[in-house]
Every structure is written in C-alpha cells, then in structure tokens.
Protein backbone atom coordinates (compact mmCIF):
# COMPACT_ATOMS: atom_id res chain seq x y z
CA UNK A 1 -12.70 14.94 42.66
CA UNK A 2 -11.77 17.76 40.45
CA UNK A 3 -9.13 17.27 37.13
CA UNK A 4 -6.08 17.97 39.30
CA UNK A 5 -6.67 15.46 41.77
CA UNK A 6 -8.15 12.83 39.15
CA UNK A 7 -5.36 14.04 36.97
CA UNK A 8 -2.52 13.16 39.97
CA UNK A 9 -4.37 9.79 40.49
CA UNK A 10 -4.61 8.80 36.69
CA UNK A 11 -1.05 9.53 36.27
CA UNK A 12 -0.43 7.40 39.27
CA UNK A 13 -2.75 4.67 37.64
CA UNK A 14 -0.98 4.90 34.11
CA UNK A 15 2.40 4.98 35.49
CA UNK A 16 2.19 1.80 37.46
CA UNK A 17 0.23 0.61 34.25
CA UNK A 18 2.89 1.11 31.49
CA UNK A 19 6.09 1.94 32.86
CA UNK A 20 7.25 5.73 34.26
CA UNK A 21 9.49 5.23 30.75
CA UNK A 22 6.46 4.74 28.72
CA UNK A 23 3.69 6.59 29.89
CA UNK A 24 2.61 9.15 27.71
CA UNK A 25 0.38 12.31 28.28
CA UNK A 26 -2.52 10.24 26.66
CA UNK A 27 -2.11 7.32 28.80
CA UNK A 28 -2.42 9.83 31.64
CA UNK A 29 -5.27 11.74 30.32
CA UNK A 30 -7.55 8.57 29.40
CA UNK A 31 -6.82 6.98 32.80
CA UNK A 32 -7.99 10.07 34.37
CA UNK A 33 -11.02 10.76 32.13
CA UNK A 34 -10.07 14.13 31.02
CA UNK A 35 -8.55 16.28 28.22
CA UNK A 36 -5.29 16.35 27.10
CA UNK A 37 -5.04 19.88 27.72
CA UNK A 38 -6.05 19.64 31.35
CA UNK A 39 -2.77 18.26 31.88
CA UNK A 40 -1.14 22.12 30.64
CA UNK A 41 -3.71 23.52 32.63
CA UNK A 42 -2.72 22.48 35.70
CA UNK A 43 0.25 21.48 35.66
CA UNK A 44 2.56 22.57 32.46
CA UNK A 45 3.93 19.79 31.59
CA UNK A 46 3.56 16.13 31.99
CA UNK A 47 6.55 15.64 33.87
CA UNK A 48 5.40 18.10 36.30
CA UNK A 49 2.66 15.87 36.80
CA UNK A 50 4.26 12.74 37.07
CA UNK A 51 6.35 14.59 39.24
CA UNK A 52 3.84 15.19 41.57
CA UNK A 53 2.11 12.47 41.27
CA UNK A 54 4.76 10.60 42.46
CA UNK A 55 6.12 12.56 45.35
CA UNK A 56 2.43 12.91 46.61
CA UNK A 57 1.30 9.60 46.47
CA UNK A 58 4.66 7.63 46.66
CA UNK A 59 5.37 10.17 49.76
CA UNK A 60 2.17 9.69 51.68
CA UNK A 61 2.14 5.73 51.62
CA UNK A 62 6.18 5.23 52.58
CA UNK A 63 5.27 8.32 55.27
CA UNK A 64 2.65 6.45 56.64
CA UNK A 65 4.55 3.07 56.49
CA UNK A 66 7.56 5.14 58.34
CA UNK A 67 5.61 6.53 61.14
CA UNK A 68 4.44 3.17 62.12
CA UNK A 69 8.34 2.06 61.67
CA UNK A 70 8.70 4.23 64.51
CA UNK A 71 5.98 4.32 66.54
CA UNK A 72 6.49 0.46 66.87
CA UNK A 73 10.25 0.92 67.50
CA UNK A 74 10.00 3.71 70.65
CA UNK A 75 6.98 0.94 72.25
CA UNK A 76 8.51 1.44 75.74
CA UNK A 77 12.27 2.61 75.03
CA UNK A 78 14.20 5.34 75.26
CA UNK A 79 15.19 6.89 71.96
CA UNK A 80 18.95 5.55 72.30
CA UNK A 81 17.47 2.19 72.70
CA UNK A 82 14.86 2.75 69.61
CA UNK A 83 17.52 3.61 67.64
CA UNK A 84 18.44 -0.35 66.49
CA UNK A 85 14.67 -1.29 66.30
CA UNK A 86 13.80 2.16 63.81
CA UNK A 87 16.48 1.89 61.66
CA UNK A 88 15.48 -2.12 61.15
CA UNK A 89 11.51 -1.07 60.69
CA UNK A 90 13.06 1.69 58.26
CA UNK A 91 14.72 -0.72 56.10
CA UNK A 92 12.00 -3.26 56.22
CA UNK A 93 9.55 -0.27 54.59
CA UNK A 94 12.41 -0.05 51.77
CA UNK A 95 11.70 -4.24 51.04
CA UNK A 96 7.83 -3.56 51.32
CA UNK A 97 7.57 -0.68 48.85
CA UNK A 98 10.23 -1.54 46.33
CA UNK A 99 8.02 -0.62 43.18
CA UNK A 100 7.62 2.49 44.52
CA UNK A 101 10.53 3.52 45.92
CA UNK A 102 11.92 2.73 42.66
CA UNK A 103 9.92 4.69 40.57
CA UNK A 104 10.61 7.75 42.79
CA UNK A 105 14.71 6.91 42.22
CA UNK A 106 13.70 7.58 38.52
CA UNK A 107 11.19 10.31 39.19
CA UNK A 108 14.51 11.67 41.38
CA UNK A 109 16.44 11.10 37.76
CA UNK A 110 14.09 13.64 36.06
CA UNK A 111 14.19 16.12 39.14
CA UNK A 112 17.61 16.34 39.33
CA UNK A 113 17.34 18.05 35.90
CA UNK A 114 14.61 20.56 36.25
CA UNK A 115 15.47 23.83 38.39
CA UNK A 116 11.71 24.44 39.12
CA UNK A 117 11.09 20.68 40.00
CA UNK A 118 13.90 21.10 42.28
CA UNK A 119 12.30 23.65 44.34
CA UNK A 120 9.18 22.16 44.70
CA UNK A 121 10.93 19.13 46.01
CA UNK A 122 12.58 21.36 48.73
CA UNK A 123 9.52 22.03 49.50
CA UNK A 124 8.55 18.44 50.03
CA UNK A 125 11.32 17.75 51.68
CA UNK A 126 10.93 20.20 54.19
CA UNK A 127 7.24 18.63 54.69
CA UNK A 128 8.63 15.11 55.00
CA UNK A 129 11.06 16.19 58.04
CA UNK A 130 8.22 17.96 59.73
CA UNK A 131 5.94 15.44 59.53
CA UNK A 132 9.05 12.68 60.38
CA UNK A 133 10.20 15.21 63.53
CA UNK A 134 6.46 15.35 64.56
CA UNK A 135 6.16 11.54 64.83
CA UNK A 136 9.81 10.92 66.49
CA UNK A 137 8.62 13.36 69.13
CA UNK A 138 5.25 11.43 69.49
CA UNK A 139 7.15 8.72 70.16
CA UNK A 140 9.72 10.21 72.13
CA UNK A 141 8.30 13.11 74.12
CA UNK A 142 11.43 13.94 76.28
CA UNK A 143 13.14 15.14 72.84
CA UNK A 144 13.29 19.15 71.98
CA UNK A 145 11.48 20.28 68.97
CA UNK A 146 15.04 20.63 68.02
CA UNK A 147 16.27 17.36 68.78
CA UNK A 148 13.33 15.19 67.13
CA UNK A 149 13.87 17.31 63.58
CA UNK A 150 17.97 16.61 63.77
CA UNK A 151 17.34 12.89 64.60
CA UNK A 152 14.43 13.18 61.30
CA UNK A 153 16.49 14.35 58.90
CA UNK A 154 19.22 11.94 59.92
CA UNK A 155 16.92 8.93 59.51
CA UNK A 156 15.18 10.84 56.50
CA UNK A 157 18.94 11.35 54.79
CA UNK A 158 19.81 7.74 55.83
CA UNK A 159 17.24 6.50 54.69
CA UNK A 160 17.23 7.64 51.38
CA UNK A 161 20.93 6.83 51.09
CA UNK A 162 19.65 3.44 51.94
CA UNK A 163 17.26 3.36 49.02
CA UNK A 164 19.58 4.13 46.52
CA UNK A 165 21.81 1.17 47.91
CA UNK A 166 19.51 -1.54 48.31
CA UNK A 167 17.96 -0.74 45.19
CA UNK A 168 21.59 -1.21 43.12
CA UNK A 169 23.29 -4.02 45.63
CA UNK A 170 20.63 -5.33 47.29
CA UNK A 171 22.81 -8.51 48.37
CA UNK A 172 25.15 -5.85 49.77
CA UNK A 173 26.35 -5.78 53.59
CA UNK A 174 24.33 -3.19 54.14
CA UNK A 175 23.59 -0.96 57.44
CA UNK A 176 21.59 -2.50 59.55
CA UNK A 177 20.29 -1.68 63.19
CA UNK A 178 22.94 -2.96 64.73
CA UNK A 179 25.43 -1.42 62.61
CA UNK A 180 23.68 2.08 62.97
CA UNK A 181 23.79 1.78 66.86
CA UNK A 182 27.08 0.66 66.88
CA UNK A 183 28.06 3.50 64.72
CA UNK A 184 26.32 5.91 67.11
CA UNK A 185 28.13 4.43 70.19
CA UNK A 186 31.47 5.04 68.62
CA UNK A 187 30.84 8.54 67.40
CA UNK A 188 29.37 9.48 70.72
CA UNK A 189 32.72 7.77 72.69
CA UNK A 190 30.74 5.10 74.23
C-alpha cells in the first residue's frame, strides 16, 4: 500500500480506536506509520480524511451487506413481491452495522458543514445508487435501467431516513416490510 491508502486505513483503525470525537491527526498518522504531514499531502486536512475514510470503508461494507439484502430478497419473486422481504434485509443491515452507521451519522454532522466535502459526497452518492440500481436489476432483470435506479434511490433515501431513526428511537414503531408494502399498495390504488 502507498500513504493514501495506509493513511485511509489508519484513520479507519484510530477512529474505531479512540472515538471519531477524539482522534487526532497523530493518532491517525502513528496508526498508519507515516508522517504527520502526509496527512496535508494528500488530503488537506484531517477531516478530509476521516471523511473519506469513512464514506469509503463504512460505504463498501454496508454496500456489500445491502446487495446481499437484496439479492436474498428477489430469490424467486417478482420485484412487487421483494419489496416486503428487501426493505426487512435493509433494516436488519442497519442492526448489524450500528457502530458504523453511527459514526457515518457524525461523519454526516461534519459534512453537512463543509461545501467541498459536500460535493465529494454527491459524488458518492451518485456511486452508491449506481452500484444499488446495478444490483436491483441483477436481481430483477425485467426492470429498465430506469426503473432499477428510481426503485435505488428510493430504498437508498429510505434507508438512510431509517438510519437516522433507529439510531435516535430505536424502540420506535418503525417502518417495517410490511408497512413499506402496504404503503406502496395504497399509493399505487391497490
């Protein structure tokens, strides 16, 4: 590995370590065996680097746990069928990765103030629906290109909505799979 990468991974390392609140630039540094100055180097601040380090590595393990979500959900039904059995395997990935997820809710805390954080998040987010729209269709072929990116943003935007709720009522009523279908139903006039 080069310093970015072992940089992105230290910072990963220190932040589960001490605390997103607490790490410093020198706990990320000595976890990843480099200079301080590495850290300006490459990426200009530390919380540019947490920033990614989180929204790479937090992304790619709740994007992997999400595409199994729904490749187990569509296992021989049609997407209106799938729709119950998704949403459910979404929500269980939420009580699996709760650490995580919160830890990105603060990351989301420092993003929401930075303009040029902001638009690298875009970016990511853009990357999370094509990558969610490319599994939906896997797992429902019949769907336009179209249709699997509106129905992966929808579970993408739900599901981050869901996030945010579970992690601050967690003994809520909250949406389940049933709930979602039923909502569906209704909205569609079925």
């Amino acid at each position: 590995m080069g310093n970015r990468e072992d940089l992105l991974t230290g910072a990963r390392k220190a932040i589960l370590e001490r605390g997103l609140a607490k790490v410093t630039a020198r706990d990320i540094a000595t976890a990843a065996g480099v200079s301080l100055a590495a850290i300006g180097y490459h990426f200009g601040s530390k919380d540019h680097l947490v920033m990614q380090a989180l929204t790479e590595g937090v992304g790619t393990e709740i994007g992997d746990a999400i595409e199994q979500a729904i490749k187990d959900a569509a296992q021989g039904r049609s997407l209106w069928d799938a729709v119950g059995p998704t949403w459910n395997g979404l929500i269980d990935v939420i009580q699996r990765n709760r650490d995580n997820l919160q830890l990105s809710l603060e990351n989301g805390i420092q993003i929401a103030r930075d303009p040029e954080m902001q638009l690298f998040m875009a970016e990511a987010t853009g990357q999370a629906y094509d990558d969610m729209s490319r599994h939906v269709r896997e797992a429902h072929p019949d769907l336009t290109e179209a249709q699997s990116r509106a129905v992966a943003k929808t579970l993408f935007v739900l599901f981050q909505g869901m996030v945010m709720q579970w992690m601050i009522a967690p003994t809520a009523d909250l949406l389940d799979g049933d709930d979602l279908a039923t909502a569906i139903a209704a909205i569609r006039g079925m």
